[in-house]
Every structure is written in C-alpha cells, then in structure tokens.
Protein backbone atom coordinates (compact mmCIF):
# COMPACT_ATOMS: atom_id res chain seq x y z
CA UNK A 1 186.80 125.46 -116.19
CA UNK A 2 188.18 127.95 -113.97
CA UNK A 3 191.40 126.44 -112.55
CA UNK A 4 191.80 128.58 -109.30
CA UNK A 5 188.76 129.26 -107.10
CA UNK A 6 188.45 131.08 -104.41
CA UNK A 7 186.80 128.49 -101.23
CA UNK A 8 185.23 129.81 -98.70
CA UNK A 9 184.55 128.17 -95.51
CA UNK A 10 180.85 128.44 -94.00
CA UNK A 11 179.48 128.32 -90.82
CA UNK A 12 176.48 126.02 -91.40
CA UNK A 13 175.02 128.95 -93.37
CA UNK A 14 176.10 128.52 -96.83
CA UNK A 15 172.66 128.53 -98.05
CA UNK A 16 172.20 132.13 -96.19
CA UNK A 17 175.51 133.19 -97.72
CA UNK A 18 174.14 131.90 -101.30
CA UNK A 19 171.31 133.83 -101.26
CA UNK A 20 173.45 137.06 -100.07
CA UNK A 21 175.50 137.36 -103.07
CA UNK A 22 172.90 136.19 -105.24
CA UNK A 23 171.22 139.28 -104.35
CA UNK A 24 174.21 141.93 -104.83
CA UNK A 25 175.08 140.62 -108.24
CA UNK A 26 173.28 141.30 -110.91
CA UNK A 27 175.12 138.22 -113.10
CA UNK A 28 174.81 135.80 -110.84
CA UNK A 29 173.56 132.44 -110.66
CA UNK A 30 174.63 128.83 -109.26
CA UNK A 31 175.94 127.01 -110.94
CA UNK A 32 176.38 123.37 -108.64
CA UNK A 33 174.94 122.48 -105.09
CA UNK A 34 175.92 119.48 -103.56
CA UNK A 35 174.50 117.89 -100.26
CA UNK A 36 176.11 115.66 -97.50
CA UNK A 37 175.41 112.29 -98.08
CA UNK A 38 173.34 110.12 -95.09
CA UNK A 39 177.06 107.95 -94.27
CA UNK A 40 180.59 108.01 -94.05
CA UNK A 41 180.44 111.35 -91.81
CA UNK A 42 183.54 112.59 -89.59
CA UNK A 43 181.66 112.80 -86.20
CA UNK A 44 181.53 116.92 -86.36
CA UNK A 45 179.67 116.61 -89.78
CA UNK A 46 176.96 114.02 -88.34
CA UNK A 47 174.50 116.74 -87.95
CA UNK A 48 174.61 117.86 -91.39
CA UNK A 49 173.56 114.69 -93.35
CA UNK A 50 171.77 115.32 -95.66
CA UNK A 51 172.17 118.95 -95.18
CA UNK A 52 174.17 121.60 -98.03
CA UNK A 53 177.56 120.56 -98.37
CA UNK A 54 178.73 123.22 -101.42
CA UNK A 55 177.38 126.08 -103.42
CA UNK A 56 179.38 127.00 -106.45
CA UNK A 57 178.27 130.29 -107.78
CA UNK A 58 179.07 132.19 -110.58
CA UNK A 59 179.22 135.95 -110.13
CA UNK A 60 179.98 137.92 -113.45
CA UNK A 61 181.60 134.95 -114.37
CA UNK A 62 183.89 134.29 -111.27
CA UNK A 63 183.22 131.21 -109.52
CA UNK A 64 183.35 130.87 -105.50
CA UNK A 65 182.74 128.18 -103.86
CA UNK A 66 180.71 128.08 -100.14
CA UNK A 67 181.47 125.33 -97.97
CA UNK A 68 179.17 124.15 -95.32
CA UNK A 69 181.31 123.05 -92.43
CA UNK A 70 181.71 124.49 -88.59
CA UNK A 71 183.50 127.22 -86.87
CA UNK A 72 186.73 125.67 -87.20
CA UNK A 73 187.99 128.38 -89.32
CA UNK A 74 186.58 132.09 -90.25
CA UNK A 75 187.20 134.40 -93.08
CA UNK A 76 189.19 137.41 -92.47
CA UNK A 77 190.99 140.12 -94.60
CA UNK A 78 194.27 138.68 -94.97
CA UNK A 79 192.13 137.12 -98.09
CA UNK A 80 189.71 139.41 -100.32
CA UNK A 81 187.69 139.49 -103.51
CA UNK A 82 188.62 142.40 -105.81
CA UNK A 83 185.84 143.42 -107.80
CA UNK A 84 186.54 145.93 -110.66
CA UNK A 85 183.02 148.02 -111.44
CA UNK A 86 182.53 149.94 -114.76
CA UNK A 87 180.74 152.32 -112.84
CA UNK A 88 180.86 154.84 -109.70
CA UNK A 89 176.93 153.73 -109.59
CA UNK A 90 177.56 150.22 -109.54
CA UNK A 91 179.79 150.16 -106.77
CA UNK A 92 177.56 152.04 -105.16
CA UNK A 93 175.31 149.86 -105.22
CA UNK A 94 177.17 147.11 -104.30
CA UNK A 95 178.89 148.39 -101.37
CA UNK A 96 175.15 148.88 -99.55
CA UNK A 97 175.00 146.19 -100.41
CA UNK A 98 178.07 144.18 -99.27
CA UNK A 99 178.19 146.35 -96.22
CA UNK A 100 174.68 145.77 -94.94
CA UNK A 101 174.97 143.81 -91.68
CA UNK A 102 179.00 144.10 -92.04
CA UNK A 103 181.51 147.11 -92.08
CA UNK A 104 183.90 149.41 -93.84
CA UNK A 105 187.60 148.27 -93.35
CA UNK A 106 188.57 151.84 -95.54
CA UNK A 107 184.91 153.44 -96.29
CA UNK A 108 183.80 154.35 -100.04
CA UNK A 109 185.16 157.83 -100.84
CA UNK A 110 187.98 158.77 -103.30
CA UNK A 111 191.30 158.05 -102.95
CA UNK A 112 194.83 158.13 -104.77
CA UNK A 113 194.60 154.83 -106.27
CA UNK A 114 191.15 154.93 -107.05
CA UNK A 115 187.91 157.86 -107.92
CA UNK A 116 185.70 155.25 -105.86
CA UNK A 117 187.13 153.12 -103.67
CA UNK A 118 186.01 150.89 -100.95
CA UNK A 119 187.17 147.65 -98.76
CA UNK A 120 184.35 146.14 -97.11
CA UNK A 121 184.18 142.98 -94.37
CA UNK A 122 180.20 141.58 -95.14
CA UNK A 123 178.44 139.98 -92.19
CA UNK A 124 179.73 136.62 -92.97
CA UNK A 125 183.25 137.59 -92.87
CA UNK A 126 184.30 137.66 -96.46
CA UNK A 127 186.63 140.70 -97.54
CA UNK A 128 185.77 142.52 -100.46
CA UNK A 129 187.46 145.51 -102.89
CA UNK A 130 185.44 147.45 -104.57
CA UNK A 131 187.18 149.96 -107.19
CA UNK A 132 185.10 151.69 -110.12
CA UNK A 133 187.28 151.94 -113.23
CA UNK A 134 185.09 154.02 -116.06
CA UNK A 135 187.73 153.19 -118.41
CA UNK A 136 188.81 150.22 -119.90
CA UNK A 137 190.98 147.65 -117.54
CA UNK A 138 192.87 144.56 -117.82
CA UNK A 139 191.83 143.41 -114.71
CA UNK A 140 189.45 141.10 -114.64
CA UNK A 141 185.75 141.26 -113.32
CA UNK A 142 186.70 139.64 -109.97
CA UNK A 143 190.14 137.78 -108.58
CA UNK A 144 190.92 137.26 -105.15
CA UNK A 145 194.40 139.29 -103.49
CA UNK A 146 196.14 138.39 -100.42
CA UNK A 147 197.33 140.16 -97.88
CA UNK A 148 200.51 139.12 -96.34
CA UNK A 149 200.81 140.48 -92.58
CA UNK A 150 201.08 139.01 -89.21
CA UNK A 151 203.05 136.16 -89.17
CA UNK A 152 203.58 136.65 -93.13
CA UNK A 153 204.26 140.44 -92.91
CA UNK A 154 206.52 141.72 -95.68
CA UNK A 155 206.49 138.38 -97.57
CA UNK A 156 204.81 139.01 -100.22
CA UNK A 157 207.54 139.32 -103.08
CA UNK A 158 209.00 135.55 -101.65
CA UNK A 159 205.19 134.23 -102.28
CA UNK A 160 204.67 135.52 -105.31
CA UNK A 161 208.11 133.99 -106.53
CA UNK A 162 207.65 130.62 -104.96
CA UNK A 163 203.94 130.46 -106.61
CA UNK A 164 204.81 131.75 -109.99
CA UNK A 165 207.61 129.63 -110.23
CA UNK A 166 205.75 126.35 -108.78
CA UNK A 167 202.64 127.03 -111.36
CA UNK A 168 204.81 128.22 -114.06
CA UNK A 169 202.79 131.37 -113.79
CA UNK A 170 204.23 135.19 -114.43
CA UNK A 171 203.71 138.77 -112.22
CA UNK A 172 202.01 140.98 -114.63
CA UNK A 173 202.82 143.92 -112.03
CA UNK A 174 204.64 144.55 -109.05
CA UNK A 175 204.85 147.83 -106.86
CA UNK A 176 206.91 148.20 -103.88
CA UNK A 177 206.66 150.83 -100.68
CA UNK A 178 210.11 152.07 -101.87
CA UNK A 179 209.34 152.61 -105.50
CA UNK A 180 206.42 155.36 -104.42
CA UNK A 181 208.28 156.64 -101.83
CA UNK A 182 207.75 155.38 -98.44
CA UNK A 183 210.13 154.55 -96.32
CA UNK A 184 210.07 151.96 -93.57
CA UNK A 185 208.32 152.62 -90.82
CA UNK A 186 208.88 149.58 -88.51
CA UNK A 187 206.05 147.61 -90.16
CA UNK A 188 206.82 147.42 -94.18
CA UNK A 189 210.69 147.89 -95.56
CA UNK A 190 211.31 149.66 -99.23
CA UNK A 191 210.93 146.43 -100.47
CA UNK A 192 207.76 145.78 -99.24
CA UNK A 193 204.61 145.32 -101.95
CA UNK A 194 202.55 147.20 -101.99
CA UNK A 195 200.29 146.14 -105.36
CA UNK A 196 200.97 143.45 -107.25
CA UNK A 197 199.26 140.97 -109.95
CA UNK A 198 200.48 137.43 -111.11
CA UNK A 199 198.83 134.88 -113.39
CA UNK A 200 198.86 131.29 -112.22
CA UNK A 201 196.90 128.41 -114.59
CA UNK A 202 195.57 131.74 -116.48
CA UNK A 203 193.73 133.14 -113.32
CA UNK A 204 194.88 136.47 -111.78
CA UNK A 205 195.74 136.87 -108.15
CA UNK A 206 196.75 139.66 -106.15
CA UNK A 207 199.03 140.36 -103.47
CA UNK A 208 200.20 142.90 -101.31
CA UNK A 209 202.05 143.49 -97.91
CA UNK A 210 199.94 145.43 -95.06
CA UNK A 211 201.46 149.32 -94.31
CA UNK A 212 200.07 148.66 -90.74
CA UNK A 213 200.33 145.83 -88.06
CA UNK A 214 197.70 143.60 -87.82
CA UNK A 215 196.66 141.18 -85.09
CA UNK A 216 195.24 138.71 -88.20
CA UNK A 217 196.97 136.26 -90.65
CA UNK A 218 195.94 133.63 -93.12
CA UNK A 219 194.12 130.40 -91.87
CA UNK A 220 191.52 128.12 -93.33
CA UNK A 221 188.71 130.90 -93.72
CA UNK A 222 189.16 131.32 -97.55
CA UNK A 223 191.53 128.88 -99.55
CA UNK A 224 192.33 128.69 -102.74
CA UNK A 225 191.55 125.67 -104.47
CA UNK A 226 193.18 124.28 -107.54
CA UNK A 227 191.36 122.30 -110.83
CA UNK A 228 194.61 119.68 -111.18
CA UNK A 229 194.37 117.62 -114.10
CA UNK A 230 195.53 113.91 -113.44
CA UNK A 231 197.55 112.39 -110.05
CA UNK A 232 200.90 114.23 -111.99
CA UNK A 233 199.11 117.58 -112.19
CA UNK A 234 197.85 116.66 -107.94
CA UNK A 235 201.20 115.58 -106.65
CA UNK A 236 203.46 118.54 -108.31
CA UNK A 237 200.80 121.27 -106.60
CA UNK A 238 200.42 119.35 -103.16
CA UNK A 239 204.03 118.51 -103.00
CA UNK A 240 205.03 122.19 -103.87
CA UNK A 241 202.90 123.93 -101.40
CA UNK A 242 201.94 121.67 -98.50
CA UNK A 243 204.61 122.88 -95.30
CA UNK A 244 202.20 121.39 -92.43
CA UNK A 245 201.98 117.77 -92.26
CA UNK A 246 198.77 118.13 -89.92
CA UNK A 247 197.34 120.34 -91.98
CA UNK A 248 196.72 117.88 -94.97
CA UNK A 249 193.36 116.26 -95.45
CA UNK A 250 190.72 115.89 -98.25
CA UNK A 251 192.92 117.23 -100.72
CA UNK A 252 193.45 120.63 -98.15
CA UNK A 253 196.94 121.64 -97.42
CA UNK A 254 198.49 124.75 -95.80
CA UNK A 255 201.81 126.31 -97.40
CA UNK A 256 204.74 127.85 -95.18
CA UNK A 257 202.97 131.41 -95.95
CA UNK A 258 199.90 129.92 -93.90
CA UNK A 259 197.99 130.31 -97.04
CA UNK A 260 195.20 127.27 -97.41
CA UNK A 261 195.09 125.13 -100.32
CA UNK A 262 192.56 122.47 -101.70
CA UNK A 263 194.34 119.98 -104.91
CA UNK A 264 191.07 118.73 -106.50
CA UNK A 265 191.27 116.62 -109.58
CA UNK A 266 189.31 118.06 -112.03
CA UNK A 267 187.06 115.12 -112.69
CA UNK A 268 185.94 115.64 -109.03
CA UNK A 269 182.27 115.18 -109.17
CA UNK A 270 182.81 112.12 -111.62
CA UNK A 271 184.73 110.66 -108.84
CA UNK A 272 182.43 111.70 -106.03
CA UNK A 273 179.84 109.64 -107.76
CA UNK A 274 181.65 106.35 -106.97
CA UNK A 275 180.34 103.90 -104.27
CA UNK A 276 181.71 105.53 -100.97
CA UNK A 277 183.50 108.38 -102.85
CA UNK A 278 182.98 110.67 -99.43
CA UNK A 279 183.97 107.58 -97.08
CA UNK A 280 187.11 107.62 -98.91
CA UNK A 281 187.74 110.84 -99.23
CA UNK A 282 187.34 111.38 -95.51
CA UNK A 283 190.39 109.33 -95.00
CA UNK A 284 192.92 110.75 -97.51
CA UNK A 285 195.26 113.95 -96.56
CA UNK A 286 196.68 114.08 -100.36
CA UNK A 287 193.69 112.77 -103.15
CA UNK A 288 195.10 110.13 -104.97
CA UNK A 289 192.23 109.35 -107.77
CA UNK A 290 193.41 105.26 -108.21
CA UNK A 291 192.10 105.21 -104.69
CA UNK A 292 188.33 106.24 -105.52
C-alpha cells in the first residue's frame, strides 16, 4: 500500500478528470471508485448522492486520488506531480497532452537542470513536472513536490525538518540558492531551497522555495493523505501536523505551513462498510476507528 498519496480535490468532475489521465498514461488504470451513499449527506453534498465520490488511479504505479466535492478549494502550483520520463519522446507526448486545454507555467525546451524540461498547469488545475532523464535515476516514476511561497516563502528547509523528524523520515538531497550561487534578491535568501528530496513512510517528496513572488500559497486543492496504521499511528500524524483547529474534519487537517493533510486508517474501506460509516464520519474532525 502506498502510504502517502497525493488527494486531489474535484470540482464535481472527477469522472472527467479520470478519464483525462487515463488517457495520457500509458500504465494506467483504476484501481477503486467509490460513490456517495443516498444518506447521511452534509447539506452541500445533497446533490451528489449517489453520484462519484473517489477515483483512485494508478499511473505507472503512483496512486492519486480524485475527490468529488465543490469549489471550496482549487489546485494550484504551490503543489505538483513530478513525473520522471525515460524518454525526450515520451514527455513529448505527455506534455500535449497534459497541456491540452491548460498551459505552460515554464514551456518544454531545454534547460540547465534538465535536456527536456517542462511545468505544465492541465485544465483542471493540477501542476505537473515533466523532466526526461535517458539515463538511469533514483527518482521515482512520479512523487509530488511542494512549493513553499506566499505566505510560506523561504520555508522550505523548516518543513522539511519538522516532517522528517515527525515521520521519522530522512532528506535524500538538499540544494540551496546560496550553494549555486545566487544571492538574495528580496524574494529567496542563500539559504533558500532550491531542490530538495526527503523520504517519509518510504515515499519521496519534494520541496523547494519559489525564486519569484507569487500571489498563490497552499490550501485544500491537493493534500497529502497519509495510510496510518492503528488510532497510535492516527493520533501521532494528526497531533504532529494539525495547526488550525477549524481546519480539522473527516480525518483533514491543515499544518502551520498551510499544507493540507488527510490521517486515514489504513483499514479505511473496511470501516466505511459499517452501518452509517459516512454518517459518522461526517461528524468527526480527527478519525478515531473505536468510533465506527
């Protein structure tokens, strides 16, 4: 089971979304769809009984989840997939892709980092990397990165600490502005990141700080949600991360970074089947499994 998955929060078109990246990757498939039920409903989810509640796909191996919701929250770039291609061809091919109906944030050419590089917004929102690496990598196929700016700007090395040490996870690189020579410039300091990786729960995540000011930050959009095994596992990850009181509800938290979190016991859908699972769901902030 992959323990960290990226969530991404839908517009009532999760279905439409499905079918999107079903279509760009060639290893791709579902791999669980769940619908509302007909009761228990918050008022704002009435008009989806019955309707998709999740999509879980797989996509070369990498699991995202699509939530069917509202417009309470959008995706934005302060939150993107990386997706390492063996291949200048193959991101190619997925950047039409990706890009049809959307736009280039930095368009595919060739840069210093990268032979064949591109960062793409898709027409639902969701950010994507696309680098081709011909030779071997470490990286993995896909892993999502964050990208700490606006009201996070330049607070990405504190994140990555706090994380690492909360999920007993390790950086397995770290660059800063400083360390390839550029100096502040009223935006990023020396000290700045501006690539880094760290394993939490064996999944890699990235992180960076933005070079440039931007109006965005993190909300609800895309979280990140976590496979906790028992109420010990759920309390030490909610407890850790949750900074907003309000915020916290159906297992969904939001941590001082403004980075969104979902604690999810891993025997979720065994729970879920229990008489009035979503009822009682609906009224927790933290799960607590005794309670299903």
């Amino acid at each position: 089971m992959q323990k960290i998955v990226p969530n991404i929060w839908c517009n009532g078109n999760a279905d439409e979304m499905a079918e999107f990246y079903l279509a760009a990757f060639e290893d791709a498939h579902v791999v669980e769809h769940q619908r509302y039920p007909a009761e228990g409903l918050l008022d704002f989810q009435q008009p989806m009984a019955g309707q998709t509640l999740l999509i879980e796909l797989s996509l070369r191996g990498f699991h995202i989840m699509l939530i069917n919701a509202d417009d309470t929250f959008t995706p934005n770039p302060s939150i993107s997939l990386m997706v390492s291609n063996p291949s200048v061809e193959a991101t190619t091919k997925l950047y039409e892709h990706l890009s049809d109906g959307g736009f280039a944030l930095m368009p595919l050419d060739s840069y210093d980092f990268n032979e064949h590089y591109a960062w793409v917004q898709d027409k639902f929102g969701v950010s994507w990397q696309l680098f081709s690496h011909t030779e071997p990598t470490d990286l993995p196929a896909i892993y999502p990165s964050l990208m700490f700016c606006g009201d996070a700007q330049n607070r990405a090395g504190e994140a990555i600490e706090r994380y690492t040490k909360l999920f007993s996870g390790h950086v397995t690189q770290k660059v800063t502005y400083g360390e390839i020579g550029q100096d502040a410039n009223g935006v990023i300091e020396p000290e700045s990141v501006v690539f880094a990786t760290f394993e939490l729960l064996g999944e890699t995540i990235g992180a960076m700080d933005s070079a440039v000011e931007q109006t965005l930050s993190f909300d609800g959009g895309v979280a990140l949600l976590v496979n906790a095994h028992g109420q010990e596992e759920i309390d030490h990850y909610f407890d850790g991360l949750s900074a907003v009181p309000e915020a916290e509800r159906c297992g969904w938290l939001r941590d001082e970074f403004g980075v969104s979190w979902e604690i999810v016991p891993d025997n979720m859908g065994e729970l879920m089947a229990k008489p009035n699972a979503y009822e009682k769901l609906m009224g927790m902030g933290k799960i607590m499994i005794e309670e299903f």
